[in-house]
C-alpha atoms as a PDB file:
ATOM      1  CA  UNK A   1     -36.232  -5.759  -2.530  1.00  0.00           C
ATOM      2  CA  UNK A   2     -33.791  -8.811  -2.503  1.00  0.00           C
ATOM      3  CA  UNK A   3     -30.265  -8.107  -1.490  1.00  0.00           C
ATOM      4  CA  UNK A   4     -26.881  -9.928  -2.223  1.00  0.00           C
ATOM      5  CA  UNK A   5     -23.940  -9.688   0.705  1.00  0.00           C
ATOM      6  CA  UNK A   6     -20.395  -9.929  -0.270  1.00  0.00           C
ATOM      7  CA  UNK A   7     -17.306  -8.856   0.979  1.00  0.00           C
ATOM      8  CA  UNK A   8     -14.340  -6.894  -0.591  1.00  0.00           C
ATOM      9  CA  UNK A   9     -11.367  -7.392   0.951  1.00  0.00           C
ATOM     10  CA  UNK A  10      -8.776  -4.010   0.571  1.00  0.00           C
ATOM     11  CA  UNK A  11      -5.190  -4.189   0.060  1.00  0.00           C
ATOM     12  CA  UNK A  12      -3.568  -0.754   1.956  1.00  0.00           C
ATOM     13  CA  UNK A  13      -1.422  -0.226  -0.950  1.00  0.00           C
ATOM     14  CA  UNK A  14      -1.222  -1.706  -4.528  1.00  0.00           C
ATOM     15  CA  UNK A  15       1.693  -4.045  -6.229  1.00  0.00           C
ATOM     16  CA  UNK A  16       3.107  -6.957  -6.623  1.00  0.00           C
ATOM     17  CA  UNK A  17       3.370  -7.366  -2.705  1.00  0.00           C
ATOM     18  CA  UNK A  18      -0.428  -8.012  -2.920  1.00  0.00           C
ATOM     19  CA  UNK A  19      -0.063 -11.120  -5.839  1.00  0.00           C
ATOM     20  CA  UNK A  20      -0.515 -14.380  -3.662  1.00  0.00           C
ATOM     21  CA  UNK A  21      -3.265 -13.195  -1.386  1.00  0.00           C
ATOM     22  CA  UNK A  22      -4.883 -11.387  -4.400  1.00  0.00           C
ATOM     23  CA  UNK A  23      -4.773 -14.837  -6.193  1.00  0.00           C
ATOM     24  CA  UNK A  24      -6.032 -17.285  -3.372  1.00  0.00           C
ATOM     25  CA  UNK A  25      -8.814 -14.928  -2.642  1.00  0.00           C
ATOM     26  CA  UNK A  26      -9.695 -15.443  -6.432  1.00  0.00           C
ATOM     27  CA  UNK A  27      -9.781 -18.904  -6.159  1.00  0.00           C
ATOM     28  CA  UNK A  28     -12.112 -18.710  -2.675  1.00  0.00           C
ATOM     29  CA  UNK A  29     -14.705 -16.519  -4.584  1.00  0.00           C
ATOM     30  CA  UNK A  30     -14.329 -18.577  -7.860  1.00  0.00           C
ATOM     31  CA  UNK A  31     -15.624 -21.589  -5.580  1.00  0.00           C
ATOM     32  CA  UNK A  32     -18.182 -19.521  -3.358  1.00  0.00           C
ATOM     33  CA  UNK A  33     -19.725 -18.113  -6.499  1.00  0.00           C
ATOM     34  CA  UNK A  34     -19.323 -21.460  -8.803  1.00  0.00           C
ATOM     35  CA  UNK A  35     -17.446 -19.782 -11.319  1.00  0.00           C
ATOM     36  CA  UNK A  36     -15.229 -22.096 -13.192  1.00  0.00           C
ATOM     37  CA  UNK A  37     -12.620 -19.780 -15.068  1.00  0.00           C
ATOM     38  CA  UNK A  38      -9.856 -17.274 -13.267  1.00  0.00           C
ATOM     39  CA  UNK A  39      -8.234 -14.895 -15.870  1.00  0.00           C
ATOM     40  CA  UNK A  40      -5.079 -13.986 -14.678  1.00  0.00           C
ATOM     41  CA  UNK A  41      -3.074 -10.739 -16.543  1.00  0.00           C
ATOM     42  CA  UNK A  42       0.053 -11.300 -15.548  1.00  0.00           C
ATOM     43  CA  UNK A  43       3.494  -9.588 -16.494  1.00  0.00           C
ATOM     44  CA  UNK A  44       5.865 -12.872 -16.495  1.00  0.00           C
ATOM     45  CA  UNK A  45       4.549 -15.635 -15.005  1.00  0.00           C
ATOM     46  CA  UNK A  46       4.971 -15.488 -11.639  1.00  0.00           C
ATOM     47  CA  UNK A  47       1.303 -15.418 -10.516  1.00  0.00           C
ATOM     48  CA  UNK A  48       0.085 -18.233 -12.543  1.00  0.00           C
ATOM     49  CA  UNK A  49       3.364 -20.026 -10.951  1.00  0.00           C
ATOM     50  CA  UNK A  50       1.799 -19.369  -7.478  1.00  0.00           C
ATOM     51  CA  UNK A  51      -1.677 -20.614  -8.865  1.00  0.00           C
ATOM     52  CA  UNK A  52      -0.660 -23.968 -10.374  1.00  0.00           C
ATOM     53  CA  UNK A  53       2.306 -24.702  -7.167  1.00  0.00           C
ATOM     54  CA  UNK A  54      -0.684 -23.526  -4.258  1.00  0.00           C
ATOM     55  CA  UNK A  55      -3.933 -23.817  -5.885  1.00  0.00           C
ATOM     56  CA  UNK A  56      -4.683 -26.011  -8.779  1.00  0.00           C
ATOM     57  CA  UNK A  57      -3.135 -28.785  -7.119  1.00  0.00           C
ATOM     58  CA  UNK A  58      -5.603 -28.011  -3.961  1.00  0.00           C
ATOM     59  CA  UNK A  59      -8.605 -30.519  -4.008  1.00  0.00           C
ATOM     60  CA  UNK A  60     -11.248 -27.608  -2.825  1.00  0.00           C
ATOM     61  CA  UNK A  61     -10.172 -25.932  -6.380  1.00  0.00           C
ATOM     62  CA  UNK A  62     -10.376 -29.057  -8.410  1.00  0.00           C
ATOM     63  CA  UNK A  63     -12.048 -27.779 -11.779  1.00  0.00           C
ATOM     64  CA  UNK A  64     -10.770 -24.396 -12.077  1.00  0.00           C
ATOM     65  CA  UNK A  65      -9.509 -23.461 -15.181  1.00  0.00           C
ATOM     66  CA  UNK A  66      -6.283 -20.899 -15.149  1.00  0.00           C
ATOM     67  CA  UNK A  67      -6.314 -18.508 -18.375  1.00  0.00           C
ATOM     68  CA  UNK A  68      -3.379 -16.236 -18.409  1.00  0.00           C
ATOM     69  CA  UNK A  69      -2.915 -13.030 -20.217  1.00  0.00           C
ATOM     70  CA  UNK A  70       0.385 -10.664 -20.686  1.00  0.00           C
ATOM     71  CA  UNK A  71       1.279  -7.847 -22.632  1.00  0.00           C
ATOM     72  CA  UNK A  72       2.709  -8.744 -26.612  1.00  0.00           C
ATOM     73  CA  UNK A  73       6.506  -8.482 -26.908  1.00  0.00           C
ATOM     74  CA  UNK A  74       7.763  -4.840 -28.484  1.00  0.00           C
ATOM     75  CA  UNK A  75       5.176  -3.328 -25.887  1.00  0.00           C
ATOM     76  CA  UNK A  76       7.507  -3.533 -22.723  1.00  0.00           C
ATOM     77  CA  UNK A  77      10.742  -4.666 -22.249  1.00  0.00           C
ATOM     78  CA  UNK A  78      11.558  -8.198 -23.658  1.00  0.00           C
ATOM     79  CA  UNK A  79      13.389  -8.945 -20.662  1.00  0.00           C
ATOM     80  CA  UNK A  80      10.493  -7.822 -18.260  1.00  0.00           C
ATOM     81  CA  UNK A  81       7.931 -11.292 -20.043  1.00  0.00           C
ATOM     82  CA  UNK A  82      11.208 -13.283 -19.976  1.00  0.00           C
ATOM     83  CA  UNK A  83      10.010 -16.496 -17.878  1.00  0.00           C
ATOM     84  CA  UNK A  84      12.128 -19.384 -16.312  1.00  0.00           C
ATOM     85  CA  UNK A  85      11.803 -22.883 -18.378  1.00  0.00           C
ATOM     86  CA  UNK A  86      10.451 -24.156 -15.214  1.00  0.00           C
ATOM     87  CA  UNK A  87       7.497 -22.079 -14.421  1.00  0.00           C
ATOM     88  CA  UNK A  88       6.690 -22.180 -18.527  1.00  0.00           C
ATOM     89  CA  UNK A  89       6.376 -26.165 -17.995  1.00  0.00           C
ATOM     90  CA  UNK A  90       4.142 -25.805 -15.653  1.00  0.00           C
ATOM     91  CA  UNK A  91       1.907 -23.740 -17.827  1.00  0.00           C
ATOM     92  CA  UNK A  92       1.850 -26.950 -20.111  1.00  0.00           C
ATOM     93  CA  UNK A  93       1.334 -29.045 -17.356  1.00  0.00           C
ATOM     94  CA  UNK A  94      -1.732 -27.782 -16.153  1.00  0.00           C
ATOM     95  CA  UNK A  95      -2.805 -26.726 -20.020  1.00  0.00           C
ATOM     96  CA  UNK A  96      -2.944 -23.005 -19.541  1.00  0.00           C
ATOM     97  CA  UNK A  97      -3.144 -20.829 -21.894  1.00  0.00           C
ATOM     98  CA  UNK A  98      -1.140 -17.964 -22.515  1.00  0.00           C
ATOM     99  CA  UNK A  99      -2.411 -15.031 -24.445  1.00  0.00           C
ATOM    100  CA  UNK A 100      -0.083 -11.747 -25.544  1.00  0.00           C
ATOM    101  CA  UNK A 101      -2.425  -8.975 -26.498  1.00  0.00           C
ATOM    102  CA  UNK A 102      -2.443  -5.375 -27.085  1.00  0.00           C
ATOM    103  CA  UNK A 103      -4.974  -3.437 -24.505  1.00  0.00           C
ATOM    104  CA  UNK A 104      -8.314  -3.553 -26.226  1.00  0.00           C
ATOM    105  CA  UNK A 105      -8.911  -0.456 -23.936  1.00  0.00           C
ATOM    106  CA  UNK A 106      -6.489   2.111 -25.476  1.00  0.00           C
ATOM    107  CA  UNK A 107      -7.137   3.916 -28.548  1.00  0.00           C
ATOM    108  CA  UNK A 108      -4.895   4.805 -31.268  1.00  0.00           C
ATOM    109  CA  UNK A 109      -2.814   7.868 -29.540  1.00  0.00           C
ATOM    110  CA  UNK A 110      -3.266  11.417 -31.031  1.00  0.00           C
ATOM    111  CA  UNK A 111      -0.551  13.317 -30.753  1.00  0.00           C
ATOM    112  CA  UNK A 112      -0.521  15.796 -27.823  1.00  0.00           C
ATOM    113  CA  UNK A 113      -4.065  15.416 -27.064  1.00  0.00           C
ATOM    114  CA  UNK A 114      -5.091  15.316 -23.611  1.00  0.00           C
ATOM    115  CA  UNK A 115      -8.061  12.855 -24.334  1.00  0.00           C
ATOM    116  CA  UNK A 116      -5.977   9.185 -25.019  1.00  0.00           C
ATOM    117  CA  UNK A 117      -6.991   5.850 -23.611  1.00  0.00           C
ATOM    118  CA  UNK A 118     -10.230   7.911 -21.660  1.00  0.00           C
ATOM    119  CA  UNK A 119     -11.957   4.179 -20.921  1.00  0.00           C
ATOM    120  CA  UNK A 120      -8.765   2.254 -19.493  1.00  0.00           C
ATOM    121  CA  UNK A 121      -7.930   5.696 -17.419  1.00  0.00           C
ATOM    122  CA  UNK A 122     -11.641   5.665 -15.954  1.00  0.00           C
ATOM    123  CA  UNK A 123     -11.356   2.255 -14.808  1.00  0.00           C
ATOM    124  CA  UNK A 124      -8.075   3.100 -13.192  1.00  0.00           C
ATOM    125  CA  UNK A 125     -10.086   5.111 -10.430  1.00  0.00           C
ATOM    126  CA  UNK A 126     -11.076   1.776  -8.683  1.00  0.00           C
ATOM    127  CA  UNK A 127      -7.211   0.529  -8.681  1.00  0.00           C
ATOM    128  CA  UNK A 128      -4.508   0.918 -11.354  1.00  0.00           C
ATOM    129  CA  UNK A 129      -5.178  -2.893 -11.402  1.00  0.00           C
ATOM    130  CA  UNK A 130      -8.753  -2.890 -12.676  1.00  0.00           C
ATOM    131  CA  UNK A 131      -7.951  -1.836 -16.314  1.00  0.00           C
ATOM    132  CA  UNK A 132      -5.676  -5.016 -16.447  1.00  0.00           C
ATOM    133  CA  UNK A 133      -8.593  -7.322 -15.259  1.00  0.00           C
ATOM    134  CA  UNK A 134     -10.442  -5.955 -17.623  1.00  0.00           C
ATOM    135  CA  UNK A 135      -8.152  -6.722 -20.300  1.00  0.00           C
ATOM    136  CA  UNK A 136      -7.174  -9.950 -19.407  1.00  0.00           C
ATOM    137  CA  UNK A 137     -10.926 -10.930 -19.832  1.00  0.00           C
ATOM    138  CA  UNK A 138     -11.783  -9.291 -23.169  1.00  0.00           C
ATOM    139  CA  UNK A 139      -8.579 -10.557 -24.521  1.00  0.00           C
ATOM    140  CA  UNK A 140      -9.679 -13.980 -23.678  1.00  0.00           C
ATOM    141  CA  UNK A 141     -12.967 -13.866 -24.999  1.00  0.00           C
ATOM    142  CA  UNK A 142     -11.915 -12.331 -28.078  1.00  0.00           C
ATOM    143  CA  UNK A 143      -9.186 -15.219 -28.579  1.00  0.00           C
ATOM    144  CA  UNK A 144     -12.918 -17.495 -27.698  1.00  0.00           C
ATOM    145  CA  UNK A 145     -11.333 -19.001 -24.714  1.00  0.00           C
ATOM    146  CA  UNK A 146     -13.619 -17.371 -23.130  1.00  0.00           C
ATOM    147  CA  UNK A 147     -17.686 -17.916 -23.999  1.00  0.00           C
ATOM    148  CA  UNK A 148     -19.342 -14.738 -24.483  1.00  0.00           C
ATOM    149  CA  UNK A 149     -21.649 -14.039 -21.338  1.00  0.00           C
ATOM    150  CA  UNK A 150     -19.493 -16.455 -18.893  1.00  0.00           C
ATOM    151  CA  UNK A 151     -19.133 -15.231 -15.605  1.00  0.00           C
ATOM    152  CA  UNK A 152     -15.347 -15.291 -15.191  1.00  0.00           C
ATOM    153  CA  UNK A 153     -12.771 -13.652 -12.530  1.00  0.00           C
ATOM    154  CA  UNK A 154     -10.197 -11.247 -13.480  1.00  0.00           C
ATOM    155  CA  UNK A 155      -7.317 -10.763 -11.895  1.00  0.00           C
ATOM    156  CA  UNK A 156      -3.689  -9.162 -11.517  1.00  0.00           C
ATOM    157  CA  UNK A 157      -1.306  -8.146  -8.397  1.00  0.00           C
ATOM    158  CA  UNK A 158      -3.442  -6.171  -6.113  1.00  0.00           C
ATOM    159  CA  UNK A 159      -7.434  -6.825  -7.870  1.00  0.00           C
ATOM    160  CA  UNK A 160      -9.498  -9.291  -8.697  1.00  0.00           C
ATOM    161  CA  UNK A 161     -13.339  -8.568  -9.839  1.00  0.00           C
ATOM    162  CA  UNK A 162     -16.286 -10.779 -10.942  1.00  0.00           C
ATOM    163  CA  UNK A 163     -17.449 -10.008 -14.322  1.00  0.00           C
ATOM    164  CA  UNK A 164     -19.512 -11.283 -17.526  1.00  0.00           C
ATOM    165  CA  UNK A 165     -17.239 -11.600 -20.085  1.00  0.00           C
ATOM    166  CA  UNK A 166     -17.684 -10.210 -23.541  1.00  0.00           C
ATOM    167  CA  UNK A 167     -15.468  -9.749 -26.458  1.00  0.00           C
ATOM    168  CA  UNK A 168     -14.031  -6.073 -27.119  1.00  0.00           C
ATOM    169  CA  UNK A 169     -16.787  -5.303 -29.961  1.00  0.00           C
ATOM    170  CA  UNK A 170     -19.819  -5.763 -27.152  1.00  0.00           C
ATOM    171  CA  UNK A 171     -17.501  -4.433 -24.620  1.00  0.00           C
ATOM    172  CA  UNK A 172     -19.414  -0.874 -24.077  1.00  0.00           C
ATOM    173  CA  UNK A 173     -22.340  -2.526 -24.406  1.00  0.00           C
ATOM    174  CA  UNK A 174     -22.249  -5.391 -22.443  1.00  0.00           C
ATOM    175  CA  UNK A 175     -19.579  -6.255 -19.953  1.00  0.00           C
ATOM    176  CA  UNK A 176     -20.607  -5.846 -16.404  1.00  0.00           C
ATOM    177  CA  UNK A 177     -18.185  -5.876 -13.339  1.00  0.00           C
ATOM    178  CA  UNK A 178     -20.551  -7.593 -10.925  1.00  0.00           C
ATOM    179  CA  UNK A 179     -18.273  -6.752  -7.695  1.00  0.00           C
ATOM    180  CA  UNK A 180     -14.646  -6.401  -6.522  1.00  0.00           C
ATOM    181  CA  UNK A 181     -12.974  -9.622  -4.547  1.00  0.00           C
ATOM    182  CA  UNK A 182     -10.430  -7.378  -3.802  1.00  0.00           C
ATOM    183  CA  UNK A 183      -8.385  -4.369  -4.256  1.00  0.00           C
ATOM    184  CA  UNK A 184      -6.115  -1.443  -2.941  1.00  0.00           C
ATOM    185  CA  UNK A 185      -7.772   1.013  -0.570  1.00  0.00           C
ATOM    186  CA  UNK A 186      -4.836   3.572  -1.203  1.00  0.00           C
ATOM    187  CA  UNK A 187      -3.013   4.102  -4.990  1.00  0.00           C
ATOM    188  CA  UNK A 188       0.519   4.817  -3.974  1.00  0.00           C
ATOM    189  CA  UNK A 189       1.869   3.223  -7.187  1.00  0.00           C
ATOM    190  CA  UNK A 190      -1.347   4.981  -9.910  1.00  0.00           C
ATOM    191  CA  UNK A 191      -1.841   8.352  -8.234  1.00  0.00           C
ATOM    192  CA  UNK A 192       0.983   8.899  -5.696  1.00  0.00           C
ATOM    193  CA  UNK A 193      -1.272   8.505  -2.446  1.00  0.00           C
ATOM    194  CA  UNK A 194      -0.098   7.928   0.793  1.00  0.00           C
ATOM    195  CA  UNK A 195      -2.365   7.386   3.843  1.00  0.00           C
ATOM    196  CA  UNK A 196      -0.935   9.166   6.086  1.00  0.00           C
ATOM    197  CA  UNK A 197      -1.737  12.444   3.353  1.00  0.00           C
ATOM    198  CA  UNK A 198      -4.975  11.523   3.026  1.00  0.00           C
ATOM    199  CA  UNK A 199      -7.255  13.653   4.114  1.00  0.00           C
ATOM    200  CA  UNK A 200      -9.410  11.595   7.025  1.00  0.00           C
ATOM    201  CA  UNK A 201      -8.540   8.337   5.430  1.00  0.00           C
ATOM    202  CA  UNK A 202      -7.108   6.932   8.965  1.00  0.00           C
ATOM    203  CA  UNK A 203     -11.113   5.743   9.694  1.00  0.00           C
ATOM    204  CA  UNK A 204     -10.915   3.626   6.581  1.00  0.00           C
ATOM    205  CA  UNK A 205      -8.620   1.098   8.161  1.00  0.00           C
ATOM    206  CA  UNK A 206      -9.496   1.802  11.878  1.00  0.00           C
ATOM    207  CA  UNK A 207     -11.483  -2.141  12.343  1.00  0.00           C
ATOM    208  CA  UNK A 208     -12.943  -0.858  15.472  1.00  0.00           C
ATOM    209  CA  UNK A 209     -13.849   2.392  14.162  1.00  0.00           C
ATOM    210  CA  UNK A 210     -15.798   0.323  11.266  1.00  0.00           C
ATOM    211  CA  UNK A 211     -17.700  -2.235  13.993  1.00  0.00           C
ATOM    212  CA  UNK A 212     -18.625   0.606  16.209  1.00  0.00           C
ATOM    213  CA  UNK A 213     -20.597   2.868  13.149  1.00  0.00           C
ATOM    214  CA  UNK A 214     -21.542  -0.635  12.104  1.00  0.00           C
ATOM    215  CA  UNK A 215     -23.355  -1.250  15.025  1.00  0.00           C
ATOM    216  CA  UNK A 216     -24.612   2.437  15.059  1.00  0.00           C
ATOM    217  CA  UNK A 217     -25.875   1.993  11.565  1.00  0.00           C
ATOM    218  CA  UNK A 218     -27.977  -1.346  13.066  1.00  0.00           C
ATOM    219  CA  UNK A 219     -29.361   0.665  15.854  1.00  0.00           C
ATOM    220  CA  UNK A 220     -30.250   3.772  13.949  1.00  0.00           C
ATOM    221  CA  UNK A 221     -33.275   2.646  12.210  1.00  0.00           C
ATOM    222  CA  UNK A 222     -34.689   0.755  15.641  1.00  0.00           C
ATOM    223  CA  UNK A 223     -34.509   4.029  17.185  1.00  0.00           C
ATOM    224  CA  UNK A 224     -36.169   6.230  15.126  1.00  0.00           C
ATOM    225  CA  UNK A 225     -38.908   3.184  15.059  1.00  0.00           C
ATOM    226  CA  UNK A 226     -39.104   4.162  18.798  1.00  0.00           C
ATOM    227  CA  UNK A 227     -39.183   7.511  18.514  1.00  0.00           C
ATOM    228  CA  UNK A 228     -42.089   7.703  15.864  1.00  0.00           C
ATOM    229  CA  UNK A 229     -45.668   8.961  17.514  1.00  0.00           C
ATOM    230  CA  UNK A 230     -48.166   6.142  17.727  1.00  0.00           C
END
């Protein structure tokens, strides 16, 4: 059976902390994987700022399209999607668009029932992050941004994944998450982890723990080979 190697690159905590590497890795898969469009949710700004100032100007990305996604005002704060004149010219200067929606992943809350928003909490097992990628790309193929079946990337702080897009109606039925560029190995900021509580999480981010059952992984299968009666 044919195989398909990537690599996911982990974050040892999630936030904003994680935004510029979380974006440039987005733009290195976007180009190893010939996908033209990076969704970015993103809270005021600031992200697409270090996209258009780092990236879109880069001649390796020439061709990438920027779509950016936020929450609607009323939802959070007004002063928290306040952005700085400057960083909104440069959405007009390299023609991004920028899309306030509701999450097409919550439901209409029920009072004091334990059961809201089930879908965007299930995604939040991966990262706190993923639900937002999510978003950002349903919002922007409902808006039609976005075709229907395009392989985009979605991204936020801390994750980025490679998806098919789909509006919100086939969502269920139809998007795919095809793998994770990136994202946090530990949820301090979702769950309240810390690594050092973790139960026998220090192996996780031990790099010469990970080569050396790598290698024993390899060898396994040639020595049972060896071992087998003729």
């Amino acid at each position: 059976m044919k195989k398909l190697e990537s690599t996911t690159n982990y974050f040892l905590a999630e936030g904003k902390g994680n935004l510029a590497e979380c974006i440039r890795l987005s733009f290195v898969r976007a180009t190893q994987a010939q996908i033209e469009t990076i969704v970015i949710f993103t809270l005021n700004g600031e992200g697409v700022e270090f996209a258009c100032k780092e990236l879109l100007s880069d001649p390796r990305y020439s061709g990438k399209r920027v779509v950016a996604v936020s929450y609607p005002f009323g939802s959070v704060p007004n002063a928290a999607l306040e952005m700085p004149e400057a960083r909104m010219q440069l959405f007009k200067e390299f023609d991004i668009p920028l899309l306030r929606s509701i999450s097409p992943l919550d439901d209409t809350l029920v009072p004091n029932s334990r059961q809201n928003n089930q879908i965007r909490k299930t995604l939040e097992i991966f990262s706190g992050g993923t639900a937002l990628c999510v978003w950002a790309i349903l919002a922007a193929c409902d808006a039609g941004i976005v075709p229907y079946g395009e392989h985009v990337i979605g991204c936020c702080a801390d994750t980025s994944i490679v998806a098919k897009a789909t509006p919100t109606a086939q969502f269920l039925s139809s998007f795919a998450v095809r793998e994770f560029v990136c994202k946090p190995l530990i949820h301090d900021i979702s769950k309240g982890e810390a690594l050092a509580e973790e139960i026998n999480a220090e192996g996780l981010v031990e790099k010469d723990k990970h080569e050396q059952i790598s290698s024993e992984q390899r060898r396994l299968p040639q020595e049972t080979e060896r071992k087998q009666p003729k």
